[in-house]
C-alpha atoms as a PDB file:
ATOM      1  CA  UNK A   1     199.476  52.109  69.374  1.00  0.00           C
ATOM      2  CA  UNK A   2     198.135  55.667  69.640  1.00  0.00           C
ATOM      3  CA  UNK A   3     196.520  56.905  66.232  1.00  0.00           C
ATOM      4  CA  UNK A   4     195.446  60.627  66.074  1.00  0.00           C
ATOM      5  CA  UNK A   5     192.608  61.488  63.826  1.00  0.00           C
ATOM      6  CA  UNK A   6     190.767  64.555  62.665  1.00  0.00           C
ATOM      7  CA  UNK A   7     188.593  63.839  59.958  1.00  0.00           C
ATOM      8  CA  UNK A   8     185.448  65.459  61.848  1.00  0.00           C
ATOM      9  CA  UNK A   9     186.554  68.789  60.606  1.00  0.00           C
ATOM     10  CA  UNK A  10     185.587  68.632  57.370  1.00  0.00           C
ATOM     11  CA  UNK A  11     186.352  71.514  55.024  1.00  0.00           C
ATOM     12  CA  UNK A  12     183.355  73.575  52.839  1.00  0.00           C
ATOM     13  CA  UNK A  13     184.478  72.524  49.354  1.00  0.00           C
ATOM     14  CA  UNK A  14     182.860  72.898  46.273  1.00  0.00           C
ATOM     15  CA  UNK A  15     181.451  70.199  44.860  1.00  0.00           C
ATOM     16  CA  UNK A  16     183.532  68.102  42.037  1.00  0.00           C
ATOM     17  CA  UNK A  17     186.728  69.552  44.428  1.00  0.00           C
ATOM     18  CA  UNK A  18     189.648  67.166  44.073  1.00  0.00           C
ATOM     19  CA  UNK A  19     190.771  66.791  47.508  1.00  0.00           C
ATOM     20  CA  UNK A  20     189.589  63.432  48.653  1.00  0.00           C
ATOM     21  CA  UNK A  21     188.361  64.786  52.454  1.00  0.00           C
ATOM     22  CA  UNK A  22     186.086  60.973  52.743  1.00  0.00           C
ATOM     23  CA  UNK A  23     189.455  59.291  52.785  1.00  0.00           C
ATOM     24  CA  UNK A  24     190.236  60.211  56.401  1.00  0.00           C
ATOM     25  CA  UNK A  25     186.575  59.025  58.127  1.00  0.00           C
ATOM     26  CA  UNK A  26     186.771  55.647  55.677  1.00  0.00           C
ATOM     27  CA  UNK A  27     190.318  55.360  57.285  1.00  0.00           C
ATOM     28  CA  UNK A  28     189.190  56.372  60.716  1.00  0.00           C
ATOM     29  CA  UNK A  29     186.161  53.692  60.403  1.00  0.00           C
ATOM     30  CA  UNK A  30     188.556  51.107  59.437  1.00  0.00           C
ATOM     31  CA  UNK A  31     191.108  51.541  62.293  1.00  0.00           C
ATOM     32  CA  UNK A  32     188.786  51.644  64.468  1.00  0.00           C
ATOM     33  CA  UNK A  33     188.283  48.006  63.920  1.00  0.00           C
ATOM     34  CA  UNK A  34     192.067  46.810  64.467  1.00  0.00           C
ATOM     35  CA  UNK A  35     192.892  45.555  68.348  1.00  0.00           C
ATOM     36  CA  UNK A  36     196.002  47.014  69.893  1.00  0.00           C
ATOM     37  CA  UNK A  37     194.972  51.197  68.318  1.00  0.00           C
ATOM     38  CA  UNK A  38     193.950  53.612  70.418  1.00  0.00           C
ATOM     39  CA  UNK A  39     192.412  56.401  68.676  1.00  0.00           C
ATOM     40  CA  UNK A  40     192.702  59.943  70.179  1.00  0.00           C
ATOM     41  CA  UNK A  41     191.206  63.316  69.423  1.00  0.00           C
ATOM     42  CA  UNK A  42     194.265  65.233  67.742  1.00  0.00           C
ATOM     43  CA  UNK A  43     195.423  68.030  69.851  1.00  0.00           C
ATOM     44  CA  UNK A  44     195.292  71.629  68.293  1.00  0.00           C
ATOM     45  CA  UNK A  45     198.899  73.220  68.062  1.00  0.00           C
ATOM     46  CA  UNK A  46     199.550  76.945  69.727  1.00  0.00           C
ATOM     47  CA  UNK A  47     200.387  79.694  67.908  1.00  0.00           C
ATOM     48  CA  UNK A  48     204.172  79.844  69.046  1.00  0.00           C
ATOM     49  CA  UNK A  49     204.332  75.918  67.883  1.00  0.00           C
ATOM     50  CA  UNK A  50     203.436  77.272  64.520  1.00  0.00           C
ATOM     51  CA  UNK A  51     206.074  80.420  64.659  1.00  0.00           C
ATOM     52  CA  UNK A  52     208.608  77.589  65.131  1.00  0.00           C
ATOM     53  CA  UNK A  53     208.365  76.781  61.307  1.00  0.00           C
ATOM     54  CA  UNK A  54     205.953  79.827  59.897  1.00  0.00           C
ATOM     55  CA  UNK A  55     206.006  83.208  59.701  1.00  0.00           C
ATOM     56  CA  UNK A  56     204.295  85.717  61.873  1.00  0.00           C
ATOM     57  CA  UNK A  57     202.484  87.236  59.110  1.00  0.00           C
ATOM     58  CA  UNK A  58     201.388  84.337  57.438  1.00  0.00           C
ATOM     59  CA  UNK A  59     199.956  82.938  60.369  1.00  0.00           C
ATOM     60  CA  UNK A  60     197.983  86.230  61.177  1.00  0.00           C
ATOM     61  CA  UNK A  61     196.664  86.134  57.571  1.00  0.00           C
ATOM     62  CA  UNK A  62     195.630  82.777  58.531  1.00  0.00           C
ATOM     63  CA  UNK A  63     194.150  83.572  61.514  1.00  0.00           C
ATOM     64  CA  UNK A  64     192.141  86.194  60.377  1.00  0.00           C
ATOM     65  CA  UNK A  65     191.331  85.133  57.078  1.00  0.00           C
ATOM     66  CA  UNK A  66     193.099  87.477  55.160  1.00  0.00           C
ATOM     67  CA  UNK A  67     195.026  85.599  52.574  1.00  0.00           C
ATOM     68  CA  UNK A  68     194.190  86.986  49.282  1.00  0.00           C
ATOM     69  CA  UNK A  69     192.489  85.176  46.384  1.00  0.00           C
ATOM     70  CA  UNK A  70     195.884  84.339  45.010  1.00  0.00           C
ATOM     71  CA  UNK A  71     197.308  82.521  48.229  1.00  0.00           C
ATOM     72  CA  UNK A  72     194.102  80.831  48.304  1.00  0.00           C
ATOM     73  CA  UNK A  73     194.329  79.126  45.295  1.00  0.00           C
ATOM     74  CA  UNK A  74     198.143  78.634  45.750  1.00  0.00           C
ATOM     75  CA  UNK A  75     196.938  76.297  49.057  1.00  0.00           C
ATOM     76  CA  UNK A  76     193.626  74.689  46.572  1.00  0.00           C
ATOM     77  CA  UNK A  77     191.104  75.486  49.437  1.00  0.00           C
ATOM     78  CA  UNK A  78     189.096  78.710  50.275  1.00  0.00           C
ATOM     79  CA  UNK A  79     189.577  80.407  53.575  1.00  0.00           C
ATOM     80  CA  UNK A  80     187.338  78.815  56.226  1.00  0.00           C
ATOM     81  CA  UNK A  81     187.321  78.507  60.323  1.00  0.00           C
ATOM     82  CA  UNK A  82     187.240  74.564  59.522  1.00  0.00           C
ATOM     83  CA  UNK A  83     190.397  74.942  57.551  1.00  0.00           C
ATOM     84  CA  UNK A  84     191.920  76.579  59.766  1.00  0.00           C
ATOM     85  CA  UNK A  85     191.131  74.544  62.851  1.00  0.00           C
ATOM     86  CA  UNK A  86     191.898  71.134  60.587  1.00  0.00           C
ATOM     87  CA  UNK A  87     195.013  72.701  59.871  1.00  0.00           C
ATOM     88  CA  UNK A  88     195.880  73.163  63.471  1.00  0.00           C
ATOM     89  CA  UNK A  89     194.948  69.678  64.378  1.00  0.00           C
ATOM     90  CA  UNK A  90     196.637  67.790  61.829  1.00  0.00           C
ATOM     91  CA  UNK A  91     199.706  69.543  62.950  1.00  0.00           C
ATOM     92  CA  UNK A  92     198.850  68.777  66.765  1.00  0.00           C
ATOM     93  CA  UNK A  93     198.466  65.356  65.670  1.00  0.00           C
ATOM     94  CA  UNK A  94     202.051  64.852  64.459  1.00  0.00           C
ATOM     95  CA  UNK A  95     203.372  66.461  67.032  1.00  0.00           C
ATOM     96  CA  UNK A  96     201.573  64.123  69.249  1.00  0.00           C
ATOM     97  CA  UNK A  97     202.416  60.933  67.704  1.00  0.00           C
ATOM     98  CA  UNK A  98     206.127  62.004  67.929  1.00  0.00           C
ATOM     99  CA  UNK A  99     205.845  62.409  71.621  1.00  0.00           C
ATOM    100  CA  UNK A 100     204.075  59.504  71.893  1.00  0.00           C
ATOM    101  CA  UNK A 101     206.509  57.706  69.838  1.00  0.00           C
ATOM    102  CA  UNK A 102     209.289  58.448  71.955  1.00  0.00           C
ATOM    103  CA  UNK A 103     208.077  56.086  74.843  1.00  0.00           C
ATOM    104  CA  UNK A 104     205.998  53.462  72.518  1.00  0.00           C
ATOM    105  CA  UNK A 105     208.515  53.179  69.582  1.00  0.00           C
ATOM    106  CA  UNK A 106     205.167  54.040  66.985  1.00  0.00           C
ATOM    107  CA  UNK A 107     202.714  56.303  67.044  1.00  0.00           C
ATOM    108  CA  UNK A 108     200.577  57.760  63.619  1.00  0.00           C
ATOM    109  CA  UNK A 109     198.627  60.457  62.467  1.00  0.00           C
ATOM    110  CA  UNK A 110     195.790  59.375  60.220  1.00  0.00           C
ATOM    111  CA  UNK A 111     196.166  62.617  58.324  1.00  0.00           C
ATOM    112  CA  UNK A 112     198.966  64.510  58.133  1.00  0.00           C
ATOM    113  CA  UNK A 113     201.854  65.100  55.677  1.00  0.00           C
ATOM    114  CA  UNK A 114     201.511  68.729  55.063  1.00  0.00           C
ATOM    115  CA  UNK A 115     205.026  69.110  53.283  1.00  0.00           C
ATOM    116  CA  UNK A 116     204.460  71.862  50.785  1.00  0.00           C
ATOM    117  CA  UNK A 117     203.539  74.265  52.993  1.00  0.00           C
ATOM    118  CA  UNK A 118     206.705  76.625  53.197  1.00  0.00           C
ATOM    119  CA  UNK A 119     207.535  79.529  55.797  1.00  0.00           C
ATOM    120  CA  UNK A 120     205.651  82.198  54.764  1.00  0.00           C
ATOM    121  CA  UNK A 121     202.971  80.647  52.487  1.00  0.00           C
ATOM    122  CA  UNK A 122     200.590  77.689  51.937  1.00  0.00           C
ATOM    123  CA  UNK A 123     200.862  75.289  49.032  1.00  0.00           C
ATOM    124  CA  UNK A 124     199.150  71.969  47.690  1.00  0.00           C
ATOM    125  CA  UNK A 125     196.757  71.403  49.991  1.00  0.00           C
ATOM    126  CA  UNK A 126     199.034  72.166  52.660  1.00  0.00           C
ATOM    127  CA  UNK A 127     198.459  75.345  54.686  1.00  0.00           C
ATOM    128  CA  UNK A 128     201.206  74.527  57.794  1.00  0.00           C
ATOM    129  CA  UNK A 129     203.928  72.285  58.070  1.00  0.00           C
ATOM    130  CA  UNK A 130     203.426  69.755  60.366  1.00  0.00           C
ATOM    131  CA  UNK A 131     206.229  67.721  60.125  1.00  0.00           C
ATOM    132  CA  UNK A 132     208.665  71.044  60.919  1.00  0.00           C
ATOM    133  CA  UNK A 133     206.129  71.607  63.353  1.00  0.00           C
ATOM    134  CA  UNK A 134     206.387  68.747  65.164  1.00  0.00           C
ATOM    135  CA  UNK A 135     210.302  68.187  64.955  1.00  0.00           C
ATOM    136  CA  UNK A 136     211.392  71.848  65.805  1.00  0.00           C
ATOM    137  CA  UNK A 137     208.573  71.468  69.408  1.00  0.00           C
ATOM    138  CA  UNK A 138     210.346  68.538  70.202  1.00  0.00           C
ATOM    139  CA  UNK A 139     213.024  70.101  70.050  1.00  0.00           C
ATOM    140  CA  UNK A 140     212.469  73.231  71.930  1.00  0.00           C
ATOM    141  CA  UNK A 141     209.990  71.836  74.430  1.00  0.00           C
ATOM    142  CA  UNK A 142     211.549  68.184  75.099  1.00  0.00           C
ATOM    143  CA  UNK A 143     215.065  67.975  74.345  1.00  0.00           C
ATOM    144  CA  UNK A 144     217.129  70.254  72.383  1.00  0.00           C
ATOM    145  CA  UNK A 145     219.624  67.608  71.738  1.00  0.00           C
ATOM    146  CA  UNK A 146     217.410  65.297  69.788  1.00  0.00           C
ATOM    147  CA  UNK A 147     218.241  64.488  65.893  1.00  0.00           C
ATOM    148  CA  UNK A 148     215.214  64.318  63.825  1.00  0.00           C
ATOM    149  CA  UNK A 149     214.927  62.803  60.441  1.00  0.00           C
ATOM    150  CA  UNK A 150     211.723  63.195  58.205  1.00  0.00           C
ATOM    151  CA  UNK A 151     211.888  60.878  55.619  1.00  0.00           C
ATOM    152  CA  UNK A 152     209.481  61.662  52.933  1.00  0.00           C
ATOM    153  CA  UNK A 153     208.050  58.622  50.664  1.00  0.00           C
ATOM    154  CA  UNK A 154     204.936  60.883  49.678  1.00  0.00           C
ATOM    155  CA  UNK A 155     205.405  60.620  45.764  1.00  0.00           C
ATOM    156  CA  UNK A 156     205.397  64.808  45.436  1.00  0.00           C
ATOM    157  CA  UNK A 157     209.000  66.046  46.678  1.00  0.00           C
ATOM    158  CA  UNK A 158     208.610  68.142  50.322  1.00  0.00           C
ATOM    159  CA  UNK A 159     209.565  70.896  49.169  1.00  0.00           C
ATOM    160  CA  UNK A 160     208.353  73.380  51.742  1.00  0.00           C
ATOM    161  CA  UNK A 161     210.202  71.129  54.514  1.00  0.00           C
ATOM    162  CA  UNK A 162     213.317  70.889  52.089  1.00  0.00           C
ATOM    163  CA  UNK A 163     212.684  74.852  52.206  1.00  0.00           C
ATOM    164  CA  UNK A 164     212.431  75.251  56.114  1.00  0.00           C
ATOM    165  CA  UNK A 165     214.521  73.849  57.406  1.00  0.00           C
ATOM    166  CA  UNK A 166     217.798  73.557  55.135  1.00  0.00           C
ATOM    167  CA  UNK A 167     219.887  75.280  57.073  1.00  0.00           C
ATOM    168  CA  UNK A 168     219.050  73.281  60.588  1.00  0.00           C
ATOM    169  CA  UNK A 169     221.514  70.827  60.420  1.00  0.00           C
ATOM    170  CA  UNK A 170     219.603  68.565  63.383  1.00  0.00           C
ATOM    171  CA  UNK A 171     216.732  67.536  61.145  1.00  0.00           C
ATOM    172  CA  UNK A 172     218.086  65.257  58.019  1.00  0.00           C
ATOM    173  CA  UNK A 173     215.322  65.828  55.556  1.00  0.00           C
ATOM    174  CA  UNK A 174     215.044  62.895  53.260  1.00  0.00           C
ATOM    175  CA  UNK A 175     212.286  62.881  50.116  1.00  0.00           C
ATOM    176  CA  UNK A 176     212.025  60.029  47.529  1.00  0.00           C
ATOM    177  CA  UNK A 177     209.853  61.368  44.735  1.00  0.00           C
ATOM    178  CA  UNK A 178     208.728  61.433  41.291  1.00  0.00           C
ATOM    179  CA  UNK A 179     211.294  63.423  39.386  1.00  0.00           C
ATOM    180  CA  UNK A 180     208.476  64.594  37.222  1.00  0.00           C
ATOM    181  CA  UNK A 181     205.631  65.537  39.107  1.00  0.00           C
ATOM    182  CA  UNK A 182     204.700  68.417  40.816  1.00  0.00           C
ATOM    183  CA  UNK A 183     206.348  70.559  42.605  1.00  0.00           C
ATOM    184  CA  UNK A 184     207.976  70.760  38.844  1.00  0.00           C
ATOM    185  CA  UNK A 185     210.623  73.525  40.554  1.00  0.00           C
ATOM    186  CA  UNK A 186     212.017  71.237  43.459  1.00  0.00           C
ATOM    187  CA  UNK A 187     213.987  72.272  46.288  1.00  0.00           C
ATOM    188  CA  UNK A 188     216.732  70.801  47.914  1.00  0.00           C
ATOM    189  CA  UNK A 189     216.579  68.432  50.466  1.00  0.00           C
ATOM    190  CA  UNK A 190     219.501  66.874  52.675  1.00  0.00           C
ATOM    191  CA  UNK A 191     219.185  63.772  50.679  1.00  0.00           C
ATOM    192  CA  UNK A 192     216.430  63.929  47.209  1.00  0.00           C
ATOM    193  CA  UNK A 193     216.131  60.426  45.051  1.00  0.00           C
ATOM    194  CA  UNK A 194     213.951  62.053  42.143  1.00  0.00           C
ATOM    195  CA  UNK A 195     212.673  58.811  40.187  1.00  0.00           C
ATOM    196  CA  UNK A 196     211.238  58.195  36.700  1.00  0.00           C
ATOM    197  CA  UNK A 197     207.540  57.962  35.781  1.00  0.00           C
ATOM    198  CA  UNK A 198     206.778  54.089  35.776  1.00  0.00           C
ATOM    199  CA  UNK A 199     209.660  53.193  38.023  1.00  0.00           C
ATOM    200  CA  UNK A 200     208.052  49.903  39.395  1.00  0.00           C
ATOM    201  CA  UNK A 201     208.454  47.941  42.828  1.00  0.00           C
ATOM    202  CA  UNK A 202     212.010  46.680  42.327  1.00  0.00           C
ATOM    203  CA  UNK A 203     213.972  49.785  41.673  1.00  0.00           C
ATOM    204  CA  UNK A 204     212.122  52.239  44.328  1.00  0.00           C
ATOM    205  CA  UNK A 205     212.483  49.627  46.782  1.00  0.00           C
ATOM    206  CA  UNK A 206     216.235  49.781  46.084  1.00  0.00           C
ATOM    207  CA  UNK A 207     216.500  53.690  45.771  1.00  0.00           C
ATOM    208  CA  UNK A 208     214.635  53.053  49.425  1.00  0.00           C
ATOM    209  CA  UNK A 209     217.201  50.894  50.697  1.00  0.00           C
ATOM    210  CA  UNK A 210     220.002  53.050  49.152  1.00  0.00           C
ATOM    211  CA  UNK A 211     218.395  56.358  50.775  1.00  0.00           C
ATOM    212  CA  UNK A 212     218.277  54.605  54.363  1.00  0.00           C
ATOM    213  CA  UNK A 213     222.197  53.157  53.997  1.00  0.00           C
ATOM    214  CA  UNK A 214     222.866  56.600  53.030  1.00  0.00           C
ATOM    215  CA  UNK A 215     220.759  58.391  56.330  1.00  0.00           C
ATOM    216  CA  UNK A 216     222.713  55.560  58.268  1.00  0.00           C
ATOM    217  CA  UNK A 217     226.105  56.889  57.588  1.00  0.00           C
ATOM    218  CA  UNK A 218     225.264  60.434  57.630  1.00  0.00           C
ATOM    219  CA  UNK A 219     222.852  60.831  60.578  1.00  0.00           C
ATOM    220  CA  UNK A 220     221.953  59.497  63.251  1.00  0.00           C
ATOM    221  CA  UNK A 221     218.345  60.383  64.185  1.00  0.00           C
ATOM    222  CA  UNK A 222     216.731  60.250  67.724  1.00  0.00           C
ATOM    223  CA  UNK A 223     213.135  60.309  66.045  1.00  0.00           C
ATOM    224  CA  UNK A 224     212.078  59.643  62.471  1.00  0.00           C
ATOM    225  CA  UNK A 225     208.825  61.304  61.187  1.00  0.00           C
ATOM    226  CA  UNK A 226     207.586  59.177  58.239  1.00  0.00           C
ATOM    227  CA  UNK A 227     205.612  60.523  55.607  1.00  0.00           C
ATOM    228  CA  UNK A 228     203.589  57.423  54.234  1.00  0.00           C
ATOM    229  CA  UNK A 229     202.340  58.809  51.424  1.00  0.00           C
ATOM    230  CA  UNK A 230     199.676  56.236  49.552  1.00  0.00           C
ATOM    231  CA  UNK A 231     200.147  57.830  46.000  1.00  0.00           C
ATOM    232  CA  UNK A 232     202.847  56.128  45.224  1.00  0.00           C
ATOM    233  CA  UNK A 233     200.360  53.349  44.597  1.00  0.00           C
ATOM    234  CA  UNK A 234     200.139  52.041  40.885  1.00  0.00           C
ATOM    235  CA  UNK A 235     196.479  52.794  41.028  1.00  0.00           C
ATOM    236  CA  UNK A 236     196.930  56.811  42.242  1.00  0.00           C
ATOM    237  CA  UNK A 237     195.576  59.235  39.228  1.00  0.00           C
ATOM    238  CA  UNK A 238     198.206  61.581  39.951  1.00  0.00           C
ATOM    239  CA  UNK A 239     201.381  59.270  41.425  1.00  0.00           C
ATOM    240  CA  UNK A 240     202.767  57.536  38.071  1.00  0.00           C
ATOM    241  CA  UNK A 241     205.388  55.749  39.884  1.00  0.00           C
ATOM    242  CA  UNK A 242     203.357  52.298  39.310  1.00  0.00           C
ATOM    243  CA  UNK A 243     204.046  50.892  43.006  1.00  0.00           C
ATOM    244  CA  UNK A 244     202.351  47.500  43.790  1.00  0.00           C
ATOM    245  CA  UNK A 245     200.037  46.952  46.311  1.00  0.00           C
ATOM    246  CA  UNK A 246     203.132  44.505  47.866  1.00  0.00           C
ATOM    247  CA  UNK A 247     205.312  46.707  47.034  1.00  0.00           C
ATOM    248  CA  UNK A 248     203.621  49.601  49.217  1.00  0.00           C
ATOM    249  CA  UNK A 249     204.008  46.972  52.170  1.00  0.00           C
ATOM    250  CA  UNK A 250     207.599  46.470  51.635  1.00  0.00           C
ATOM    251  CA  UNK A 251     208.318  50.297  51.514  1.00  0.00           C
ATOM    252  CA  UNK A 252     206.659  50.590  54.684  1.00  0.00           C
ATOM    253  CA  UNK A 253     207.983  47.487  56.510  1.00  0.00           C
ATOM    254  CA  UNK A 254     211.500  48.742  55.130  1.00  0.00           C
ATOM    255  CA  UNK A 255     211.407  51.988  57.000  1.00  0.00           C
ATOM    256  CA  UNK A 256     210.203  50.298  60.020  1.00  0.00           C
ATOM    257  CA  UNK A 257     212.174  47.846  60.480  1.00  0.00           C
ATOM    258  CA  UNK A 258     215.241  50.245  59.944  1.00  0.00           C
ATOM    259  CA  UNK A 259     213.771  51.912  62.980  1.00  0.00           C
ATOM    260  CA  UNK A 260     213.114  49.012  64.916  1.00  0.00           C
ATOM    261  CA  UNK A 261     216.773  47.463  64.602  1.00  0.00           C
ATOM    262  CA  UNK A 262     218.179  50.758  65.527  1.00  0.00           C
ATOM    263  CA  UNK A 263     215.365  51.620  68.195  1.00  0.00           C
ATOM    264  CA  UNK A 264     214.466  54.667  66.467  1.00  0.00           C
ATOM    265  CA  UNK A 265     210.754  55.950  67.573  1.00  0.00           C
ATOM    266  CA  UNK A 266     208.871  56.786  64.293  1.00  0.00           C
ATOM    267  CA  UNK A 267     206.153  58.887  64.737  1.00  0.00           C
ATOM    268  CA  UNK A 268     203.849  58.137  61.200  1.00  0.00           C
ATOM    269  CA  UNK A 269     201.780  60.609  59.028  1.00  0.00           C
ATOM    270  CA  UNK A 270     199.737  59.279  55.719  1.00  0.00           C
ATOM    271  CA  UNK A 271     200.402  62.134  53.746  1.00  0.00           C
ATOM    272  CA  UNK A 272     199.381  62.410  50.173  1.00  0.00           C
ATOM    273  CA  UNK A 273     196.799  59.610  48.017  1.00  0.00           C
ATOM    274  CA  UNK A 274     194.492  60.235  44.992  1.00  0.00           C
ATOM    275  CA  UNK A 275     193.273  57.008  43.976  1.00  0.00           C
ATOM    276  CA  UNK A 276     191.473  56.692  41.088  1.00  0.00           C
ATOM    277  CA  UNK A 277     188.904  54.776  43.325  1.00  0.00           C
ATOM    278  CA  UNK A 278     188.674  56.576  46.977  1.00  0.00           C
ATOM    279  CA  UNK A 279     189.135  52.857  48.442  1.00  0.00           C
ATOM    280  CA  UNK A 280     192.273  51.966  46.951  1.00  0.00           C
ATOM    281  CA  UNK A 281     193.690  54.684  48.674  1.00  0.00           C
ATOM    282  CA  UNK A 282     192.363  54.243  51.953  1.00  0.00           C
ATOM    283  CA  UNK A 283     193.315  50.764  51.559  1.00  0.00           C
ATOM    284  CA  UNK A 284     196.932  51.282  51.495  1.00  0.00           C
ATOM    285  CA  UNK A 285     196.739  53.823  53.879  1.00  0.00           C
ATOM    286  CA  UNK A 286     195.164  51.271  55.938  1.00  0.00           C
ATOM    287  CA  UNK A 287     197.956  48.793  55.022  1.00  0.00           C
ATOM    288  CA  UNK A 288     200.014  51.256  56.821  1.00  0.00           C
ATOM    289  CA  UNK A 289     199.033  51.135  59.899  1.00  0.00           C
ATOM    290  CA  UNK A 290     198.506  47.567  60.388  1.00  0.00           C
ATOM    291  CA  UNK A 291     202.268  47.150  59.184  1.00  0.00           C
ATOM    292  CA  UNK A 292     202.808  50.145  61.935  1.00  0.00           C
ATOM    293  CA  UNK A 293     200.692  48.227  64.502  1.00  0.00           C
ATOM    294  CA  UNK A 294     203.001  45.048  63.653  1.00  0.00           C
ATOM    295  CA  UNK A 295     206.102  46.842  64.382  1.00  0.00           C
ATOM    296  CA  UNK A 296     205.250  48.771  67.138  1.00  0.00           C
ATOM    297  CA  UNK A 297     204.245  45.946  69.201  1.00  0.00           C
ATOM    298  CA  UNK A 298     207.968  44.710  68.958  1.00  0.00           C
ATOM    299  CA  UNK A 299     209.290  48.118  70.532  1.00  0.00           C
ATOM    300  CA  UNK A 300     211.689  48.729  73.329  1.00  0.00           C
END
């Protein structure tokens, strides 16, 4: 199974900054270790990749480092060439793994995720949108005909996908989320399941199961892009949702295996995780893609 990294462009933040940037080499170091991955260099995305889901001026005041202090803190990170050529990568990366995906069943992105980013602004750590990235070149530059759904499991809605692409009726976008965490203003997705703070393995897994029955009668995708996020996790500082370690596994093996019995490619990003210890979260993310690597050698 391919698995894209990045993590060796690491971003000049200040010190005490909450954006755990270790968790992608620990992850990195980790896979690295499993038989069956190969990891690759992410590719960098082009400019008109990124005009597929951005703005023209947003991405020159990205490109020339001209967002103002306001947009800066709106993303959480200060203007840098490393941002900037992370940001490009991690969408590359995506992108990637969906290509890849689409003639190895799985493929993953060991960063990734970048959902609040909207059209014409960056947002939560998330400068561009990979995910509408990815699914809008596949479109264009493989096959126009292709149905994409992005199913979200990142415990923050997507809102900036939800934003981008809700009128494009051949992407289903599909978030499960905590009702009450941030974004606290939430867009609207194809299909939203908001959830309660403390919600616990049993009933997520079944809003899961419920979201995917639902997907199943209303679309049916080509490609799935899965946002993995980790913070779901019971042990996530800002997730609440109170997930199990198991139960993390399940969720994952649940959205796989609905690709597998369908032969859906999923092409897998790790999204969001802010584990009150750094290793719990690269732990699950880690969880991830063995479950990933399990599945994927049972495709086509």
């Amino acid at each position: 199974m391919k698995a894209f990294y990045a993590d060796h462009y690491v971003l000049p933040l200040p010190i005490g900054h909450r954006f755990p940037m270790e968790k992608y080499g620990k992850l990195r170091d980790l896979v690295s270790q499993l038989d069956g991955i190969q990891l690759m260099n992410a590719p960098t995305v082009t400019d008109t990749q990124i005009l597929y889901a951005h703005d023209p001026s947003y991405l020159i005041k990205v490109l020339q480092g001209t967002l103002t202090p306001k947009e800066q803190q709106e993303i959480g990170f200060p203007w840098s060439m490393q941002m900037l050529e992370r940001s490009r990568r991690s969408a590359g990366a995506t992108l990637a793994a969906a290509k890849f995906a689409l003639t190895e069943g799985l493929a993953a992105n060991l960063a990734g995720g970048t959902h609040h980013a909207y059209r014409n602004k960056g947002s939560g750590f998330c400068v561009f949108n990979d995910s509408a990235i990815a699914a809008r070149a596949i479109q264009r530059e493989l096959d126009s005909r292709l149905k994409i759904a992005i199913i979200d499991l990142d415990v923050h809605q997507g809102n900036g996908t939800a934003s981008i692409l809700e009128n494009d009726q051949s992407i289903f976008t599909l978030s499960i989320h905590g009702e009450n965490n941030f974004p606290f203003s939430k867009e609207v997705s194809d299909l939203d399941i908001g959830l309660p703070d403390e919600t616990g393995d049993e009933l997520y897994l079944a809003a899961l199961y419920q979201a995917l029955e639902i997907l199943d009668t209303r679309f049916k995708p080509d490609l799935i892009i899965y946002l993995a996020g980790a913070d779901p996790h019971e042990e996530d500082r800002l997730g609440k949702l109170s997930i199990s370690k198991v139960g993390m596994r399940k969720r994952d093996e649940c959205v796989f295996q609905y690709g597998y019995d369908r032969q859906i490619p999923i092409a897998l990003s790790m999204a969001g995780g802010y584990g009150k210890e750094i290793q719990s979260t690269v732990d699950i993310h880690f969880q991830t893609i063995k479950t990933a690597l399990e599945y994927q050698k049972q495709f086509f």
